[in-house]
Protein backbone atom coordinates (compact mmCIF):
# COMPACT_ATOMS: atom_id res chain seq x y z
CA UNK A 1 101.28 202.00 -69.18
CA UNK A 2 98.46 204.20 -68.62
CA UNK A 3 97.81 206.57 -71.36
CA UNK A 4 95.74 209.86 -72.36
CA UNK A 5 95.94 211.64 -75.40
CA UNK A 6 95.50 211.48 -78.98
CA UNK A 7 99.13 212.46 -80.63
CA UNK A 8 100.88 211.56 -77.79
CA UNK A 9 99.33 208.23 -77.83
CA UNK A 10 101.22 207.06 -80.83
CA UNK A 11 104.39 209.27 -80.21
CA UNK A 12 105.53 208.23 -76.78
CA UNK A 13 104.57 205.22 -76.82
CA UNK A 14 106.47 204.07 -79.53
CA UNK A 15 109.47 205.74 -77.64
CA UNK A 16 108.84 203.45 -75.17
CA UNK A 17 109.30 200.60 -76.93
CA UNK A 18 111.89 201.91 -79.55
CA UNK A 19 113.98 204.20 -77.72
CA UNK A 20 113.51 203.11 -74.22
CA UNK A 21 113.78 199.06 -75.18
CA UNK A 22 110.82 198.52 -73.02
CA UNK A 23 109.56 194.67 -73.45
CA UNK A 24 105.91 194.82 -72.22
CA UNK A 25 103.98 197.78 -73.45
CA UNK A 26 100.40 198.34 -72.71
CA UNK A 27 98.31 201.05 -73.59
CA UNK A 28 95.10 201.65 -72.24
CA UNK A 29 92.12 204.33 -72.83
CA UNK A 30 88.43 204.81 -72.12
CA UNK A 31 87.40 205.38 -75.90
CA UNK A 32 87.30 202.77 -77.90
CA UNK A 33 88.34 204.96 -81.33
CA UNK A 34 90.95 205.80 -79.37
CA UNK A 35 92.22 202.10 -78.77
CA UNK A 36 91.07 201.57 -82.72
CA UNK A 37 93.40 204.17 -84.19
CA UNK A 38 96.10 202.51 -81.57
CA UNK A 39 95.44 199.02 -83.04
CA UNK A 40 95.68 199.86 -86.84
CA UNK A 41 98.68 201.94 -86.14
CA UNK A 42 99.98 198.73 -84.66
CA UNK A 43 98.64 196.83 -87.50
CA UNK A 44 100.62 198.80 -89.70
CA UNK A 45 104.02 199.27 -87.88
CA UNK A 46 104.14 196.78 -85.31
CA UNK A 47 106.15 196.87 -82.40
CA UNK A 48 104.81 194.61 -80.21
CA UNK A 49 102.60 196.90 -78.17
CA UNK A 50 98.94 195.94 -77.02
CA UNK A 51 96.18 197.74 -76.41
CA UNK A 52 93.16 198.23 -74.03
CA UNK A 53 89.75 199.39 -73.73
CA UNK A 54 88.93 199.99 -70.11
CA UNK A 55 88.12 203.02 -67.62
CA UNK A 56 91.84 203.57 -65.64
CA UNK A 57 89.04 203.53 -62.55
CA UNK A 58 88.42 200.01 -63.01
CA UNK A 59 91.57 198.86 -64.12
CA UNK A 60 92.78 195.45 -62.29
CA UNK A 61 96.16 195.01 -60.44
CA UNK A 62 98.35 193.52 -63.39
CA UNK A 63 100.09 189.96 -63.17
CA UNK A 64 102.84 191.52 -63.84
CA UNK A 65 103.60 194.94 -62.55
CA UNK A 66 105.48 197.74 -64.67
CA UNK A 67 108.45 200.02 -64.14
CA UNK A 68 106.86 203.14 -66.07
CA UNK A 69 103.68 204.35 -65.63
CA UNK A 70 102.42 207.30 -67.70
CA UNK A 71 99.96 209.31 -68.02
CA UNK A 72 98.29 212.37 -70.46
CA UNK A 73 95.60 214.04 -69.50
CA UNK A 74 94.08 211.65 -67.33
CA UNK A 75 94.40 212.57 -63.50
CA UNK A 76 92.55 215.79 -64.44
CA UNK A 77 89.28 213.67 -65.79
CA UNK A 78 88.28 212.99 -61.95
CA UNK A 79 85.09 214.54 -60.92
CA UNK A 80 85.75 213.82 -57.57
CA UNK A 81 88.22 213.64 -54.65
CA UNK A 82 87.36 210.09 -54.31
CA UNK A 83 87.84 209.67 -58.23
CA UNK A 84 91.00 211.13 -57.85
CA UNK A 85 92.33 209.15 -55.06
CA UNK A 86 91.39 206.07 -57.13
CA UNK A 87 92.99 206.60 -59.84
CA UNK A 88 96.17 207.28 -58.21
CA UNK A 89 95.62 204.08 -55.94
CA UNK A 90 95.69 202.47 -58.99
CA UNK A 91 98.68 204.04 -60.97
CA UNK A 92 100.25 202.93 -57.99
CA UNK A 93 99.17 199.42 -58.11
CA UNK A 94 100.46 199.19 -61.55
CA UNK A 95 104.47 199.73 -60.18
CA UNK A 96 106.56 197.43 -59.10
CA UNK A 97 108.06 197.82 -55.92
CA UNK A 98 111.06 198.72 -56.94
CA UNK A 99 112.36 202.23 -56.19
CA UNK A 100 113.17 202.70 -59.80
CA UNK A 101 109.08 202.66 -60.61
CA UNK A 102 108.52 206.12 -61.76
CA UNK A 103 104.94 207.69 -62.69
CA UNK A 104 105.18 209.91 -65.30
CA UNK A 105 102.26 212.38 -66.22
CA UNK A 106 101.52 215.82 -68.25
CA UNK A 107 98.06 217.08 -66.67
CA UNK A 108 96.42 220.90 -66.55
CA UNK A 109 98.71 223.22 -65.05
CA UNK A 110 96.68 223.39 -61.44
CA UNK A 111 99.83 225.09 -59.94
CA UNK A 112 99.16 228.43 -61.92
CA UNK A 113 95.01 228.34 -61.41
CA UNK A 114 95.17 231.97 -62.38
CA UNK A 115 95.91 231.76 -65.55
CA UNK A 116 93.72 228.26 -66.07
CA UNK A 117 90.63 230.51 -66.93
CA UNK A 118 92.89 233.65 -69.11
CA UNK A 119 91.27 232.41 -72.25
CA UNK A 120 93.24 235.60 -74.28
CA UNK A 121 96.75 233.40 -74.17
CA UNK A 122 96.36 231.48 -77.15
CA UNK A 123 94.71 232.33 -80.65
CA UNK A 124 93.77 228.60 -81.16
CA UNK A 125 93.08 227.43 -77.46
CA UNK A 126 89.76 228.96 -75.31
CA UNK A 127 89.64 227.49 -71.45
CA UNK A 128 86.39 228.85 -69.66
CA UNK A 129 86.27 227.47 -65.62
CA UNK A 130 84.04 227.78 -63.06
CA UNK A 131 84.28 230.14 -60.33
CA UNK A 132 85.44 230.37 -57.82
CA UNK A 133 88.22 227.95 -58.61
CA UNK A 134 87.33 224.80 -56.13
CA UNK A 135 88.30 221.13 -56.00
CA UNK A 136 85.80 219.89 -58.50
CA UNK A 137 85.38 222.91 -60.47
CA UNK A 138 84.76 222.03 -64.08
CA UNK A 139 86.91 223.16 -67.12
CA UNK A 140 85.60 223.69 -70.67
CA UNK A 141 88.30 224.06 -73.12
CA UNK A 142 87.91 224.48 -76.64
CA UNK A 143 90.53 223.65 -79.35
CA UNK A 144 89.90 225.75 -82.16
CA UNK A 145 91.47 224.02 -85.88
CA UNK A 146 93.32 225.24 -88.85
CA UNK A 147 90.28 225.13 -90.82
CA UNK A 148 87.91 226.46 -88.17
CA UNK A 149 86.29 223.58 -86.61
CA UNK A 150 86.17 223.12 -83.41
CA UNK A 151 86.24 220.50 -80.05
CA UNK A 152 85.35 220.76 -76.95
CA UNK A 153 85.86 218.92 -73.52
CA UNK A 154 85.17 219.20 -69.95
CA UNK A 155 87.65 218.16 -67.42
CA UNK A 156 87.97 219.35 -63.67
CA UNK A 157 90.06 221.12 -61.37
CA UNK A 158 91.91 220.26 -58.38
CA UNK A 159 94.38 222.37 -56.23
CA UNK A 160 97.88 221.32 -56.48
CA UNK A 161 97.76 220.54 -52.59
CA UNK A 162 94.56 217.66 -53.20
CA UNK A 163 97.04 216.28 -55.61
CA UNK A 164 100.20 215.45 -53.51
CA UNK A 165 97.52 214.88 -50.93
CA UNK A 166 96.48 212.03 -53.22
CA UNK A 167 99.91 210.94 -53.83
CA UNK A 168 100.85 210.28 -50.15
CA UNK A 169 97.63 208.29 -49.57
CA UNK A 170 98.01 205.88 -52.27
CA UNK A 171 101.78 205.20 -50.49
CA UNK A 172 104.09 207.36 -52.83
CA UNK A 173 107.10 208.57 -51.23
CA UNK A 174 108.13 211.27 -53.51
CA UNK A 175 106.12 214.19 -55.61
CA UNK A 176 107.46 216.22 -57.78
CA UNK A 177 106.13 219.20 -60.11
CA UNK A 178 107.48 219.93 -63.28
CA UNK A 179 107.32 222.96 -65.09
CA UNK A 180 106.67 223.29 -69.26
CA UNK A 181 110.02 224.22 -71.26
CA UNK A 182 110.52 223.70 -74.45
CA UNK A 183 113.47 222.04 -76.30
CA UNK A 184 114.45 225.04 -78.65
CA UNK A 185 114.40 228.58 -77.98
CA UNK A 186 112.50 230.58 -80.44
CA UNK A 187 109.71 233.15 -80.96
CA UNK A 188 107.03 229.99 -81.27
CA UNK A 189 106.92 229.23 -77.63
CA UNK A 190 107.33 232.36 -75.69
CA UNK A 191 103.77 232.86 -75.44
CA UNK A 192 103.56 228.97 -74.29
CA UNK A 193 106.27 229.51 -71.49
CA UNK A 194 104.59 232.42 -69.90
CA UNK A 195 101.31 230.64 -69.32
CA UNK A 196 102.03 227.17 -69.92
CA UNK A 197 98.58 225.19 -69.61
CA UNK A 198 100.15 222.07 -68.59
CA UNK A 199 102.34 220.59 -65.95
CA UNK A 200 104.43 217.75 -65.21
CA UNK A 201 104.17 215.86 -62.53
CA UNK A 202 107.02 213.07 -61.39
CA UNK A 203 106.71 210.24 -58.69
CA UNK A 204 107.60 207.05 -57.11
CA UNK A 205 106.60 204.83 -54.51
């Protein structure tokens, strides 16, 4: 399992293991706080799940290959094409080639670029991008806290076309994009649904 997020990180994958029965979970990130916080929530409540410090770009074909793949906000880290083709050459070499090997992914909502760089939509969420809007463009976004601190990060843009593009190269057979909804309907999320950041993305070899 490929992995990219902070909250998600010890949400879903616990899911996985819990919910889903999966045997062999492995989570894997870039920063190594990341993969610390992982490890003492492990410590904690185990469930039998290890973890990984390692770029996704230089991750090794596993011994043993896994039915799920998933991924947070990784695919939209590449700088590059080439970066991008990787990384999906290698989500890919993660599967087993069975045709019930699904990637699963949440990533920047590239199908609604428009709205990308509308940094009115949220009181607690500012997304500047570079113009015009081109494969590689970088994206600053800036999550603004409760108590008024703030983070910032850069990722990078890619049309939704470059990404099936990189999809069929690396040898997957089907692509799907899936829009945002939201379990419940209430007041909360109507803001969310009409320019939802993020996007889903579905596929299997």
């Amino acid at each position: 399992m490929i992995h990219y997020s902070s909250f998600l990180y010890f949400t879903l994958i616990g899911k996985l293991r819990e919910e889903l029965g999966c045997e062999d979970v492995v989570g894997v990130d870039i920063s190594a706080n990341m993969i610390a916080a992982a490890r003492a929530s492990e410590e904690a409540h185990p469930l039998g799940i290890v973890y990984h410090v390692f770029d996704v770009l230089n991750l090794a074909k596993p011994e043993k290959k896994f039915d799920i793949v998933v991924a947070f906000y990784l695919l939209n880290y590449a700088k590059t094409i080439d970066e991008l083709d990787r990384m999906v050459q290698i989500i890919g070499e993660q599967l087993n080639d069975s045709d019930k090997a699904h990637f699963l992914s949440i990533t920047l909502n590239v199908c609604d670029s428009e709205n990308i760089i509308n940094s009115d939509r949220y009181q607690n969420y500012r997304c500047e991008a570079e113009t015009p809007l081109v494969d590689g463009a970088q994206i600053k976004s800036t999550q603004i806290n409760s108590d008024g601190s703030s983070f910032s990060y850069t990722t990078y843009y890619f049309s939704c076309i470059t990404y099936e593009q990189a999809f069929r190269k690396a040898g997957f057979k089907h692509f799907q994009w899936v829009p945002a909804t939201v379990a419940c309907d209430t007041d909360e999320y109507k803001e969310f649904l009409k320019f939802p950041d993020v996007i889903g993305i579905f596929a299997h070899k």
